[in-house]
Protein backbone atom coordinates (compact mmCIF):
# COMPACT_ATOMS: atom_id res chain seq x y z
CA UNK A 1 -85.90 2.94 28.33
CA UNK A 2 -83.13 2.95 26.19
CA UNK A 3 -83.48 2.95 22.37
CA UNK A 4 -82.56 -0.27 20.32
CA UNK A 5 -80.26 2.28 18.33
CA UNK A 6 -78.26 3.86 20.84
CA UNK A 7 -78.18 -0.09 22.70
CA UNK A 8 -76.72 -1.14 19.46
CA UNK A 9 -74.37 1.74 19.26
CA UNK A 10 -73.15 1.67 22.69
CA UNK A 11 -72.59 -2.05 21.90
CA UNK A 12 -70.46 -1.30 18.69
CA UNK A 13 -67.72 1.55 21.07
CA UNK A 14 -67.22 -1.32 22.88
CA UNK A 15 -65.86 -1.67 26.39
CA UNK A 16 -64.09 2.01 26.62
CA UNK A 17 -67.31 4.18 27.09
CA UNK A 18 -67.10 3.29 30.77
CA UNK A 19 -63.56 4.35 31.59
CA UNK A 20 -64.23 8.03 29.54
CA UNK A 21 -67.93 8.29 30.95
CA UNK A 22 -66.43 8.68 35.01
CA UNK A 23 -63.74 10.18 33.66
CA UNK A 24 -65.42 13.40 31.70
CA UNK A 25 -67.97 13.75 34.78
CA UNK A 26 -65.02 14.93 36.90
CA UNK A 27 -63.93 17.54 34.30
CA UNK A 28 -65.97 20.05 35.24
CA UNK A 29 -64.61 20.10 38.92
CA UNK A 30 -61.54 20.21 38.00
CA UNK A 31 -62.23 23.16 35.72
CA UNK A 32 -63.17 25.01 38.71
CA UNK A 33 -60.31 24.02 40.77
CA UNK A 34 -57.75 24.77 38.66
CA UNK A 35 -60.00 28.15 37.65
CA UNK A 36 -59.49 28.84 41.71
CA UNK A 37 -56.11 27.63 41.51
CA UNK A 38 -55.04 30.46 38.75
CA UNK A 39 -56.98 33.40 40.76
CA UNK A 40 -54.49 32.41 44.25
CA UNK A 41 -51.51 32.14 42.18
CA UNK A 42 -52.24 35.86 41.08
CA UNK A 43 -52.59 37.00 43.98
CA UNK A 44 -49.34 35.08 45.36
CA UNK A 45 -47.70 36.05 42.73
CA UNK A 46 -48.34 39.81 42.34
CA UNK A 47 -44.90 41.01 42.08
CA UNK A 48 -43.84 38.20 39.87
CA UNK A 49 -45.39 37.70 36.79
CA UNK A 50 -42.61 35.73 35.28
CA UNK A 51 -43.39 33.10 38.13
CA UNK A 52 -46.79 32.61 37.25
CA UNK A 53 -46.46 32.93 33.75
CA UNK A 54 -43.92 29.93 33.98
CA UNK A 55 -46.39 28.18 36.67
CA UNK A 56 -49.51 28.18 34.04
CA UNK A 57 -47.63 28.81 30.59
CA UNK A 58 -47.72 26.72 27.29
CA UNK A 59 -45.74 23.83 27.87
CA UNK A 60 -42.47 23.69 25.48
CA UNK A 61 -41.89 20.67 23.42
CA UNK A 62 -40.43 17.73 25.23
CA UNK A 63 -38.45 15.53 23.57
CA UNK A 64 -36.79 12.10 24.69
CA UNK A 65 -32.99 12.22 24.37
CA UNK A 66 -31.10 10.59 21.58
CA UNK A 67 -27.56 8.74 21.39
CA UNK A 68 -25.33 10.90 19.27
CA UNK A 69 -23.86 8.28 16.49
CA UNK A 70 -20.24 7.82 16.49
CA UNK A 71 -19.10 10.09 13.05
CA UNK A 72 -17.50 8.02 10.74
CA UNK A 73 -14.14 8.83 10.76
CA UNK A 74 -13.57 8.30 14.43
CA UNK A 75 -14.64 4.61 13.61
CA UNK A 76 -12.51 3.71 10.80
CA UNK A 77 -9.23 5.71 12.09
CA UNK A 78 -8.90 3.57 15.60
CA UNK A 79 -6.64 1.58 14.78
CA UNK A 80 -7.86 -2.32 15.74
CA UNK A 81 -6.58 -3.87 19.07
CA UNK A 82 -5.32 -7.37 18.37
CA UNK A 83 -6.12 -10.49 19.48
């Protein structure tokens, strides 16, 4: 039977212990697979290391593109279309 502290404590998280709690039992598994997943590649990928270096490398930083601002001068030397 559960404790009155870890009741109340469970109580205070809230709502999102259920989502992580099914959620971190499936880590494991998927520590394995991808543990059996990086052994096939090797041997796939025997003559290339390149390939599976790319295939289980650090990701690079991904960034969202940005609009490039208009400069300045560009702006004020158009000359105004009238009316």
């Amino acid at each position: 039977m559960p404790s009155r502290k870890s009741a109340a404590s469970a109580a205070a998280q809230g709502p999102s212990v259920g989502p992580c709690a099914w959620r971190d039992a499936l880590l494991p598994e998927l520590q394995k697979g991808l543990k059996t997943l990086r052994v096939h590649a090797a041997a796939a990928y025997v003559d290339d290391p390149g390939a599976q270096k790319a295939l289980f490398g650090k990701a690079a930083a991904v960034q969202a593109p940005k609009r490039r601002r208009a400069k300045k001068g560009a702006a004020e030397a158009a000359p105004a279309k009238p009316a």
